[in-house]
PDB file of N, CA and C in Angstrom:
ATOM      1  N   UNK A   1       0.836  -1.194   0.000  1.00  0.00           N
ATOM      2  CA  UNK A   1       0.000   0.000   0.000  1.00  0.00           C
ATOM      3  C   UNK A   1       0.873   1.247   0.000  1.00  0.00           C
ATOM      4  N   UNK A   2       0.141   2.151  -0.930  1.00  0.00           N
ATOM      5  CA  UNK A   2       1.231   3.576  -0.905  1.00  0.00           C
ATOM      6  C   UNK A   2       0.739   4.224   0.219  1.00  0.00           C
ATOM      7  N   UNK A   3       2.094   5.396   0.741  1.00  0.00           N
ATOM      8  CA  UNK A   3       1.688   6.418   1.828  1.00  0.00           C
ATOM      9  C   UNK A   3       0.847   7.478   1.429  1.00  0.00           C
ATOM     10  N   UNK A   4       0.189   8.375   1.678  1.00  0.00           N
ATOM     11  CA  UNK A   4      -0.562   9.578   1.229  1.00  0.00           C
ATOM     12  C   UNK A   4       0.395  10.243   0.952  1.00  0.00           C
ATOM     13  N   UNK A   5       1.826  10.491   1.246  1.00  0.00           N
ATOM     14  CA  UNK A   5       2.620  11.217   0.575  1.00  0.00           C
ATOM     15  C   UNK A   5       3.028  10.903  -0.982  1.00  0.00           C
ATOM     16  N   UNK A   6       2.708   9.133  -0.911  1.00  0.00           N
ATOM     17  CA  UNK A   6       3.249   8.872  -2.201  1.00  0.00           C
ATOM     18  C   UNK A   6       2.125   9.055  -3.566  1.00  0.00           C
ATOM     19  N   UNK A   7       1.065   8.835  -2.957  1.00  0.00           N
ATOM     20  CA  UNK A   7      -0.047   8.829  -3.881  1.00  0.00           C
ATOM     21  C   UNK A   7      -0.349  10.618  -4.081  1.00  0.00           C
ATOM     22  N   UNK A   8      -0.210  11.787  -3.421  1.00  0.00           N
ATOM     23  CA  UNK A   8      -0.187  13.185  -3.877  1.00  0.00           C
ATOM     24  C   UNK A   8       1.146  13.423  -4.862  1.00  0.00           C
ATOM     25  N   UNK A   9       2.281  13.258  -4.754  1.00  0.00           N
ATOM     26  CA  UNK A   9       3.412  12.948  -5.523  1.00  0.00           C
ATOM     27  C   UNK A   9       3.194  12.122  -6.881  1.00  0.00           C
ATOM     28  N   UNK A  10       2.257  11.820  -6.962  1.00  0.00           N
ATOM     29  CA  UNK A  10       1.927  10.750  -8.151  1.00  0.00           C
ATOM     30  C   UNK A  10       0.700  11.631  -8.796  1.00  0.00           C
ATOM     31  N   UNK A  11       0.292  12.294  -7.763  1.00  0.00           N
ATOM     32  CA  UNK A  11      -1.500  12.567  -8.287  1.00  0.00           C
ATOM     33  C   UNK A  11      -0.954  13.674  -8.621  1.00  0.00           C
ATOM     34  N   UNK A  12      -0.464  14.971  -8.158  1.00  0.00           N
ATOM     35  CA  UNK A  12      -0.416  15.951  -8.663  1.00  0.00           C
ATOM     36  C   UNK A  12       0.002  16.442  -9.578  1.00  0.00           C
ATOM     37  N   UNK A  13       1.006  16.081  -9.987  1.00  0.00           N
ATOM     38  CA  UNK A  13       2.089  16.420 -11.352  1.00  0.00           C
ATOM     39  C   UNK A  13       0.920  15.629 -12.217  1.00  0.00           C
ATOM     40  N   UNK A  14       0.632  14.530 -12.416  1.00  0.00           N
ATOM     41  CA  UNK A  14       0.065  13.914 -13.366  1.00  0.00           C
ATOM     42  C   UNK A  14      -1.721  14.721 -13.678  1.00  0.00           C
ATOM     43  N   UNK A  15      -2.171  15.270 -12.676  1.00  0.00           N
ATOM     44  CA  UNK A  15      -3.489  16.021 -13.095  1.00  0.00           C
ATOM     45  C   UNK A  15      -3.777  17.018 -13.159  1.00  0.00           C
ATOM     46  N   UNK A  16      -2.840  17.870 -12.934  1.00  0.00           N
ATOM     47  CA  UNK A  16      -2.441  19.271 -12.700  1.00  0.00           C
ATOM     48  C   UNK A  16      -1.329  19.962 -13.967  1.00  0.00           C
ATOM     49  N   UNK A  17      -0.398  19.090 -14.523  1.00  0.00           N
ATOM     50  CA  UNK A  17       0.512  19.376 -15.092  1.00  0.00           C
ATOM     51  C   UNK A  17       2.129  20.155 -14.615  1.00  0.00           C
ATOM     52  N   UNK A  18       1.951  20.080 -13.119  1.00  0.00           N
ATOM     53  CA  UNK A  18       2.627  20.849 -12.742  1.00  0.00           C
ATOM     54  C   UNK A  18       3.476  20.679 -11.553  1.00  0.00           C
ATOM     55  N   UNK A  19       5.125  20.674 -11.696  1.00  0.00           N
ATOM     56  CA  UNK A  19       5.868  19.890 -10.992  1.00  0.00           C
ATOM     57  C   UNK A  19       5.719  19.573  -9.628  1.00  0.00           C
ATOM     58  N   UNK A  20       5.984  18.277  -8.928  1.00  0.00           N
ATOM     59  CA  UNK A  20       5.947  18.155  -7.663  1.00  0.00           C
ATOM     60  C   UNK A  20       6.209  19.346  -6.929  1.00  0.00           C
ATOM     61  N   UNK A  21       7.837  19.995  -7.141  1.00  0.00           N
ATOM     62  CA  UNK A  21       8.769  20.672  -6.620  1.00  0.00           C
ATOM     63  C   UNK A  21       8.163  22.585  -6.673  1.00  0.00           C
ATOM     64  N   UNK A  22       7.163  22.442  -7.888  1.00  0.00           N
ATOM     65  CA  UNK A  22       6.696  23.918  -7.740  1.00  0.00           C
ATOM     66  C   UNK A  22       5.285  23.872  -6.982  1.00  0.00           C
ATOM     67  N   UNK A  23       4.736  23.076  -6.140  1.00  0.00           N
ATOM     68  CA  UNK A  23       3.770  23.150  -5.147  1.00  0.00           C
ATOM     69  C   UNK A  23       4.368  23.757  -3.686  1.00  0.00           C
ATOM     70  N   UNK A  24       3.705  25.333  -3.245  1.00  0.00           N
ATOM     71  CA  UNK A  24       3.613  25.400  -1.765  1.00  0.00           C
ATOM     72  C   UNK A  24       3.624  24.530  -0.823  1.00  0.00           C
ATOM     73  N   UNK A  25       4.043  24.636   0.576  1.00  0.00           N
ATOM     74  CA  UNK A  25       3.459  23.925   1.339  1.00  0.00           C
ATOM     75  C   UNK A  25       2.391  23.410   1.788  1.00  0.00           C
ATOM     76  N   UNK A  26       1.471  24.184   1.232  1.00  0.00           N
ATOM     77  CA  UNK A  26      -0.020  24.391   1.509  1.00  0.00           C
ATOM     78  C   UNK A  26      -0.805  24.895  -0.053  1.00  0.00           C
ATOM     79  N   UNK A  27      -1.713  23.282  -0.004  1.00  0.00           N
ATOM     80  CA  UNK A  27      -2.717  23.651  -1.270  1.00  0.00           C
ATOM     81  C   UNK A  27      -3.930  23.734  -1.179  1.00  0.00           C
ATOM     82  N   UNK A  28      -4.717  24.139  -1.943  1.00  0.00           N
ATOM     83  CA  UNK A  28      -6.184  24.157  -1.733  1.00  0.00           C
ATOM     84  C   UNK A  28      -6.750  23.091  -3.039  1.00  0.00           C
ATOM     85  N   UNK A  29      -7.631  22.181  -2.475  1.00  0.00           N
ATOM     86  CA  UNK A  29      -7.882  21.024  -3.835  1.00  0.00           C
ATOM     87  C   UNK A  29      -9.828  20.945  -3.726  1.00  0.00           C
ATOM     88  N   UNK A  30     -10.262  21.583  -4.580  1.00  0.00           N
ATOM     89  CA  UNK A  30     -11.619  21.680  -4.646  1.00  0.00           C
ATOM     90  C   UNK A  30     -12.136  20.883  -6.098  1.00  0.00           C
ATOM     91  N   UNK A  31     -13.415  20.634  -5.358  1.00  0.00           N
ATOM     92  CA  UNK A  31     -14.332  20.121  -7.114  1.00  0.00           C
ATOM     93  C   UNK A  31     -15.384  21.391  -6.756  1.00  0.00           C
ATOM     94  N   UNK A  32     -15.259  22.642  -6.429  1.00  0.00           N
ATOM     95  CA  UNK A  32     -16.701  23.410  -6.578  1.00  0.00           C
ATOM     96  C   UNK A  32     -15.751  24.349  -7.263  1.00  0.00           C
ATOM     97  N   UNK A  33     -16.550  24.643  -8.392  1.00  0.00           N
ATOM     98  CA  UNK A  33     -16.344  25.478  -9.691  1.00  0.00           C
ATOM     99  C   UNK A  33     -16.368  26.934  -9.361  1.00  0.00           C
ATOM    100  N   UNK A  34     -16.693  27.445  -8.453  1.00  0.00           N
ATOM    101  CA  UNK A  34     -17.027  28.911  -7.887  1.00  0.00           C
ATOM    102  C   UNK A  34     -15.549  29.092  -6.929  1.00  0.00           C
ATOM    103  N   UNK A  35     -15.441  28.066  -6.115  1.00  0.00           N
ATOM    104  CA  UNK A  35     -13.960  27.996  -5.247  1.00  0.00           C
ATOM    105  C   UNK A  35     -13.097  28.071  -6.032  1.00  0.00           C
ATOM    106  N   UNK A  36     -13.209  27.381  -7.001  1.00  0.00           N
ATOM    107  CA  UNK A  36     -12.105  27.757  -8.155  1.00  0.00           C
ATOM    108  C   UNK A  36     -11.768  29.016  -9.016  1.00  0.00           C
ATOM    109  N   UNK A  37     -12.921  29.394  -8.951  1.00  0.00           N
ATOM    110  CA  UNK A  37     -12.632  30.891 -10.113  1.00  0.00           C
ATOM    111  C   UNK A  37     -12.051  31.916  -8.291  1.00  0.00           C
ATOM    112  N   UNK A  38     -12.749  31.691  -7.773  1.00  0.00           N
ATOM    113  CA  UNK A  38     -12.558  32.928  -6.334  1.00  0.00           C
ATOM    114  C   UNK A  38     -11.295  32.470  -6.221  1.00  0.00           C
ATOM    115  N   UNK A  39     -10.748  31.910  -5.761  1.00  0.00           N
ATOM    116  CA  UNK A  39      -9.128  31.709  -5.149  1.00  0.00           C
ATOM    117  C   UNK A  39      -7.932  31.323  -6.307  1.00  0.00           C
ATOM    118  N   UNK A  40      -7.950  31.508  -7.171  1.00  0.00           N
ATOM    119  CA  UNK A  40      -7.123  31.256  -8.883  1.00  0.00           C
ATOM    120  C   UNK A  40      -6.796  32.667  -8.791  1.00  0.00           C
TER     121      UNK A  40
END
């Protein structure tokens, strides 16, 4: 079984397009379409 560290390391670059290494410490991960346009 993977750690939750390993499976965000896997998930993000791959659905996002965008390197492990250029993510903050702190992300915000929403499916509401309004959270998304407000905080972008």
């Amino acid at each position: 079984m993977k750690t939750k560290l390993e499976i965000c390391q896997n998930w993000l670059p791959r659905y996002t397009g965008t390197k492990i290494d250029d993510f903050a410490d702190y992300i915000l991960i929403t499916n509401f379409q309004g959270y998304v346009n407000r905080f972008a």
